[in-house]
C-alpha atoms as a PDB file:
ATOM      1  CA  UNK A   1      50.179  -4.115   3.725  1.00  0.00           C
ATOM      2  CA  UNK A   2      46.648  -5.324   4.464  1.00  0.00           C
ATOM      3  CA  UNK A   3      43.910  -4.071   3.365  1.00  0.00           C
ATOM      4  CA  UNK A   4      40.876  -2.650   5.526  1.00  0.00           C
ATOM      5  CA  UNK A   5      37.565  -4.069   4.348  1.00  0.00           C
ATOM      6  CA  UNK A   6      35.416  -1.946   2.226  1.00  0.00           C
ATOM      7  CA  UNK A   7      32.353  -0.824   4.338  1.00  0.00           C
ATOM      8  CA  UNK A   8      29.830   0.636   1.742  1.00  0.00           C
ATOM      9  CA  UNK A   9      26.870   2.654   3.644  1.00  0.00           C
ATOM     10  CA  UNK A  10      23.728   2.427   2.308  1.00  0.00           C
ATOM     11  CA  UNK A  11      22.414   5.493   0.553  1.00  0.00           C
ATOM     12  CA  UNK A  12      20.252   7.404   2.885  1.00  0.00           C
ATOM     13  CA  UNK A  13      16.535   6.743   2.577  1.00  0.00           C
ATOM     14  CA  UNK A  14      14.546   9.607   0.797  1.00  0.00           C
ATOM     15  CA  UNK A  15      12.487  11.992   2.851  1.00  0.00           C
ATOM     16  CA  UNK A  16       9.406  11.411   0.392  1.00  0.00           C
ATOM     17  CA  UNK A  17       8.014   8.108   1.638  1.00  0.00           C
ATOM     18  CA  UNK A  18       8.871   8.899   5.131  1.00  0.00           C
ATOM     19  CA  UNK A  19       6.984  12.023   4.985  1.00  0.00           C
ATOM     20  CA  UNK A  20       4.181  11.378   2.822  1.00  0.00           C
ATOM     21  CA  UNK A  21       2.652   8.354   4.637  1.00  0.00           C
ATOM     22  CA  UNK A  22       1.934  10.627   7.571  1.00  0.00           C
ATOM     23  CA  UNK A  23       0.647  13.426   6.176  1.00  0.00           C
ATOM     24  CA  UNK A  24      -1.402  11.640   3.941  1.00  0.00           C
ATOM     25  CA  UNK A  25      -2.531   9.499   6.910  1.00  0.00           C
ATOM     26  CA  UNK A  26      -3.292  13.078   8.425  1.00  0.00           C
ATOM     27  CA  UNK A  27      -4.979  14.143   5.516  1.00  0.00           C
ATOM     28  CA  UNK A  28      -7.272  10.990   5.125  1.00  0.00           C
ATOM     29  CA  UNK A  29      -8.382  11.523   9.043  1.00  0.00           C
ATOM     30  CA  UNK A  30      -8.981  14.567   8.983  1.00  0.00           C
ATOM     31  CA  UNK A  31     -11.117  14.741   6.374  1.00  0.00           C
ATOM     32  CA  UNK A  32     -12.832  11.668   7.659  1.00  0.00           C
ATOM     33  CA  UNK A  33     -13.398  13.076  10.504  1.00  0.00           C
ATOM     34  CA  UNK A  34     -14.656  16.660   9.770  1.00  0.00           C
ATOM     35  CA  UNK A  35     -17.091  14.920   7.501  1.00  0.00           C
ATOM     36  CA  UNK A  36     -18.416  12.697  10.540  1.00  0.00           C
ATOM     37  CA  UNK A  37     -18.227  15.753  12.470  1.00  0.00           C
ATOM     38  CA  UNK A  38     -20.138  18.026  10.246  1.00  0.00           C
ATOM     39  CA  UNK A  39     -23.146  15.738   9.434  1.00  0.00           C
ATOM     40  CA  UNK A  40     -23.142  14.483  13.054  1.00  0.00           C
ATOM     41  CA  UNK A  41     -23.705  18.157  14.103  1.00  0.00           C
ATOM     42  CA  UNK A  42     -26.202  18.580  11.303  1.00  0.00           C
ATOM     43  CA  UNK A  43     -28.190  15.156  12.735  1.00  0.00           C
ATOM     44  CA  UNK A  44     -27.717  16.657  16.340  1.00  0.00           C
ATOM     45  CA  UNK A  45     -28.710  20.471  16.004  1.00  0.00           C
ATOM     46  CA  UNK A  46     -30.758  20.669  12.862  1.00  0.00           C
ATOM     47  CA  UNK A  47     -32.012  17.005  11.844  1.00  0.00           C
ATOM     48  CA  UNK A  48     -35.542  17.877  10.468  1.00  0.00           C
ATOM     49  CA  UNK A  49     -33.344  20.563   8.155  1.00  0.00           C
ATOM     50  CA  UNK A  50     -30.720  17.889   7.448  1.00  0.00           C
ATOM     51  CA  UNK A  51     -33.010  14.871   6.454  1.00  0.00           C
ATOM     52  CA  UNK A  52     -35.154  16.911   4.172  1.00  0.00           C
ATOM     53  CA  UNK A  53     -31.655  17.833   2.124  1.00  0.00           C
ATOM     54  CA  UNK A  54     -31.510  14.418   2.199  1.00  0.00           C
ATOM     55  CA  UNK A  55     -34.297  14.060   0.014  1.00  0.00           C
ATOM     56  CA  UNK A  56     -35.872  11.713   2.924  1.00  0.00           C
ATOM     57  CA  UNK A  57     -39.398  12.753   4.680  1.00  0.00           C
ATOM     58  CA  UNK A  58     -38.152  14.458   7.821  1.00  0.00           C
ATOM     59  CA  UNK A  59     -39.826  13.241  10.932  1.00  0.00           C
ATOM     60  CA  UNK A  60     -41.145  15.755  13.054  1.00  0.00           C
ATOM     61  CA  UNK A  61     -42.968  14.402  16.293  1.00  0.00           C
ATOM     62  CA  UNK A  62     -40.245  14.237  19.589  1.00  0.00           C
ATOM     63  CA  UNK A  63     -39.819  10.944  19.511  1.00  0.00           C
ATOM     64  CA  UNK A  64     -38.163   9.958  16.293  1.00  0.00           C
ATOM     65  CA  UNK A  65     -36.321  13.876  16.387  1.00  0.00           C
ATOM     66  CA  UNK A  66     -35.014  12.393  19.777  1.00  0.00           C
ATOM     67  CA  UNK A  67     -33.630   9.058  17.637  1.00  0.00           C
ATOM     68  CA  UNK A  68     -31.887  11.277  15.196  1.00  0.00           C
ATOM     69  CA  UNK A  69     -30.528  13.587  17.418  1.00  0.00           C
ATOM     70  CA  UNK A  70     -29.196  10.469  19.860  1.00  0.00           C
ATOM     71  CA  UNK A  71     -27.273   9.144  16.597  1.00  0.00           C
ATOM     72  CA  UNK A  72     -26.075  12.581  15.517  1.00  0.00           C
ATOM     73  CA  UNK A  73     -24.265  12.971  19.033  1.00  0.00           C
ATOM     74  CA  UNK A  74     -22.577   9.045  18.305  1.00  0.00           C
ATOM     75  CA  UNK A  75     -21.278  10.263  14.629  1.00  0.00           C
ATOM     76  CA  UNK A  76     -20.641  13.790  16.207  1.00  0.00           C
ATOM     77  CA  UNK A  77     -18.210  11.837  18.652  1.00  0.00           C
ATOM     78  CA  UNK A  78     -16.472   9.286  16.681  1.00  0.00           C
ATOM     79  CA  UNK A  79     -15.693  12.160  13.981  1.00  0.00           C
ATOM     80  CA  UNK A  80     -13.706  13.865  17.147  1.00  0.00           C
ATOM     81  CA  UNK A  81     -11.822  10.672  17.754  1.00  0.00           C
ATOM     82  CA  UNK A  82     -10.882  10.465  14.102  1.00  0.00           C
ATOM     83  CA  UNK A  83     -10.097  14.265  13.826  1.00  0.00           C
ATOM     84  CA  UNK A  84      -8.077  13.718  16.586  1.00  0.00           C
ATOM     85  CA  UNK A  85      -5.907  10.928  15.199  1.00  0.00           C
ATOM     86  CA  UNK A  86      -5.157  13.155  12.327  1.00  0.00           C
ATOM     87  CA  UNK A  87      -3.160  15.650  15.455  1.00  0.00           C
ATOM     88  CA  UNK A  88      -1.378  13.062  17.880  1.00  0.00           C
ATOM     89  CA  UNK A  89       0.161  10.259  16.162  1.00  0.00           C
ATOM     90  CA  UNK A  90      -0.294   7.964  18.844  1.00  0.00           C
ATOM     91  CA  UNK A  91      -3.884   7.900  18.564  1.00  0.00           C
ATOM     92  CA  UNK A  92      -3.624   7.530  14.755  1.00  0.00           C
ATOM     93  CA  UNK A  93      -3.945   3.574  14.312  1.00  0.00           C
ATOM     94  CA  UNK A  94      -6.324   3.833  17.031  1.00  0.00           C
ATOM     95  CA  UNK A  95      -8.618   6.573  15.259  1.00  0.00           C
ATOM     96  CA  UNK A  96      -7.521   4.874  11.945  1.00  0.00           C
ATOM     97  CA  UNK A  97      -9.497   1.691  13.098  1.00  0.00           C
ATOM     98  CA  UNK A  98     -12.736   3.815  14.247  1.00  0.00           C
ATOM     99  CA  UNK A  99     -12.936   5.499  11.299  1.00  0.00           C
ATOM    100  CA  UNK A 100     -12.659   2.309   9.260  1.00  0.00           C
ATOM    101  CA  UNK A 101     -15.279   0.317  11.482  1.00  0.00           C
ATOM    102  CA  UNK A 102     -17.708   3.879  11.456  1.00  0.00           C
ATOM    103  CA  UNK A 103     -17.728   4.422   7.816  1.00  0.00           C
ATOM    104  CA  UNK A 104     -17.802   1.003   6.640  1.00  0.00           C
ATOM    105  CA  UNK A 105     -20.411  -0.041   9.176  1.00  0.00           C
ATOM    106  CA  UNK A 106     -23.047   2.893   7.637  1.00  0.00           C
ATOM    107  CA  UNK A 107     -21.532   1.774   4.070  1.00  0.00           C
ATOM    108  CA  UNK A 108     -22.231  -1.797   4.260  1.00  0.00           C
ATOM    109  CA  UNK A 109     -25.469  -1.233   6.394  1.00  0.00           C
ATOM    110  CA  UNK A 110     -26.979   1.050   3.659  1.00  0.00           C
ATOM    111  CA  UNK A 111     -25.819  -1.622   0.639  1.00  0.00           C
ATOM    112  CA  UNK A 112     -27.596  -4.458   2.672  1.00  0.00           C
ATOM    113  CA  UNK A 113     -30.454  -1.736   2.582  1.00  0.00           C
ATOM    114  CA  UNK A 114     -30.854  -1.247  -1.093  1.00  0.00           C
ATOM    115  CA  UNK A 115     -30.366  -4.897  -1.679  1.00  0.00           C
ATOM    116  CA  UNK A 116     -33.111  -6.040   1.032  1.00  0.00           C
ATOM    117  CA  UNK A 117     -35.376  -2.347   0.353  1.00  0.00           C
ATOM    118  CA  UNK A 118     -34.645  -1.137  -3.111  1.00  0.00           C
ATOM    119  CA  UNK A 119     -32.866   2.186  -4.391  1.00  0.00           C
ATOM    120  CA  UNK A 120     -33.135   4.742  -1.598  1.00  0.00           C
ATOM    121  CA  UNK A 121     -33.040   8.598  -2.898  1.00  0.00           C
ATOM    122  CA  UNK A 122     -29.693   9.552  -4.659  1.00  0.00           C
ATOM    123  CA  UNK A 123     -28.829  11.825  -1.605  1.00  0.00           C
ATOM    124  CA  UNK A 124     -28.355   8.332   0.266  1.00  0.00           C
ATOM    125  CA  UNK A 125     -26.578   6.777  -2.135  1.00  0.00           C
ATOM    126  CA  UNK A 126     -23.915   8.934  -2.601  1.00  0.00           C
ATOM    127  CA  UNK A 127     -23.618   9.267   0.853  1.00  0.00           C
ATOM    128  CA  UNK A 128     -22.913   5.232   0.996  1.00  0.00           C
ATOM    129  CA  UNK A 129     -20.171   5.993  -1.870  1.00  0.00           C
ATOM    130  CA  UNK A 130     -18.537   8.591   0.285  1.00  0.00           C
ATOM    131  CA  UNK A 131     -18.462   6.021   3.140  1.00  0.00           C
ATOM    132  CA  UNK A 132     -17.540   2.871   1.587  1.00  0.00           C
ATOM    133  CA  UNK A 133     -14.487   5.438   0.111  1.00  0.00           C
ATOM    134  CA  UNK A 134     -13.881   7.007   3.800  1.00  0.00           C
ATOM    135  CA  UNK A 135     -14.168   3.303   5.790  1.00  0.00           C
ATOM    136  CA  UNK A 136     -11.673   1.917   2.927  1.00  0.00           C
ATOM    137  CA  UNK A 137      -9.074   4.871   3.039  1.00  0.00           C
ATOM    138  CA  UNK A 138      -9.058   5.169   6.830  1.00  0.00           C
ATOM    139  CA  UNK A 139      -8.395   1.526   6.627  1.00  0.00           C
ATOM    140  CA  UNK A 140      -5.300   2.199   4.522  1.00  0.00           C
ATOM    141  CA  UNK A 141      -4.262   4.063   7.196  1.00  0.00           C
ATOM    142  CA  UNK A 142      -4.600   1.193   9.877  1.00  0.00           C
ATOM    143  CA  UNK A 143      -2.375  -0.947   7.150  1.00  0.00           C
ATOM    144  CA  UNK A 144       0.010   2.250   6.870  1.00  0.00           C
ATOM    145  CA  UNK A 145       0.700   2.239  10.702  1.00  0.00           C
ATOM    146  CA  UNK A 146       0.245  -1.833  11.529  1.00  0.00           C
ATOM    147  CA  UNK A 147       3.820  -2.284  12.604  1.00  0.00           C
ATOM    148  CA  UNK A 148       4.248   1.231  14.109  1.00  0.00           C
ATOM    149  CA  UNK A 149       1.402   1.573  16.771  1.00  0.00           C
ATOM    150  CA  UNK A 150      -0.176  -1.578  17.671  1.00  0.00           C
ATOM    151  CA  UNK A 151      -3.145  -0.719  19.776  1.00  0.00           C
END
């Protein structure tokens, strides 16, 4: 009598990890990108509004409204590509690296600022907090999906 070999499957893999890294790569773009959304269609349709909530002197002659406005647009855009990341998984790693580039670019650029111009009102500050944070977990999600969805 012989004796088959003993095949032992492996135990299936949990649902949990499988699940949660999208939807918390979902979550972390779209939240990333409804913020850059929101504030870039603050800077584009009300910036004299928006920079006074700031706590910053609002500029009011054409020219510099024109400046703000032209930037609002850029953030208004780049918070749709990162929104849409969050929807249609192949643009995730791809939206994952603009958010991470867009957030930490304003981060870093506003650190450089207080260490080369001093403590800017706490408005800005905490807005460099919330990007630094943004920049770093949007780049979580380019480590998340490195393998997956090389761009």
């Amino acid at each position: 009598m012989t004796k088959e070999p003993v095949v032992t499957k492996r135990p299936a893999a949990s649902n949990g990890p499988a699940v949660t890294k999208p939807v918390v790569n979902k979550v972390i773009l779209a939240i990333a990108g409804l913020v850059a959304v929101v504030i870039g269609g603050a800077l584009l349709f009300v910036p004299v509004g928006f920079h006074e909530l700031s706590g910053l002197a609002a500029a009011t002659d054409p020219g510099n409204v024109s400046e703000v406005r032209a930037g609002g647009a850029a953030v208004l855009i780049a918070g749709a590509v990162i929104m849409r990341g969050a929807f249609k998984p192949t643009l995730t790693r791809f939206a994952a690296l603009v958010g991470t580039g867009f957030f930490l670019a304003y981060g870093v650029g506003r650190l450089i600022g207080i260490v080369a111009d001093g403590l800017p009102p706490s408005g800005i500050v905490t807005a460099m907090v919330s990007e630094l944070v943004l920049g770093i977990a949007c780049a979580s999600v380019v480590a998340r999906t490195r393998d997956r969805a090389p761009v």
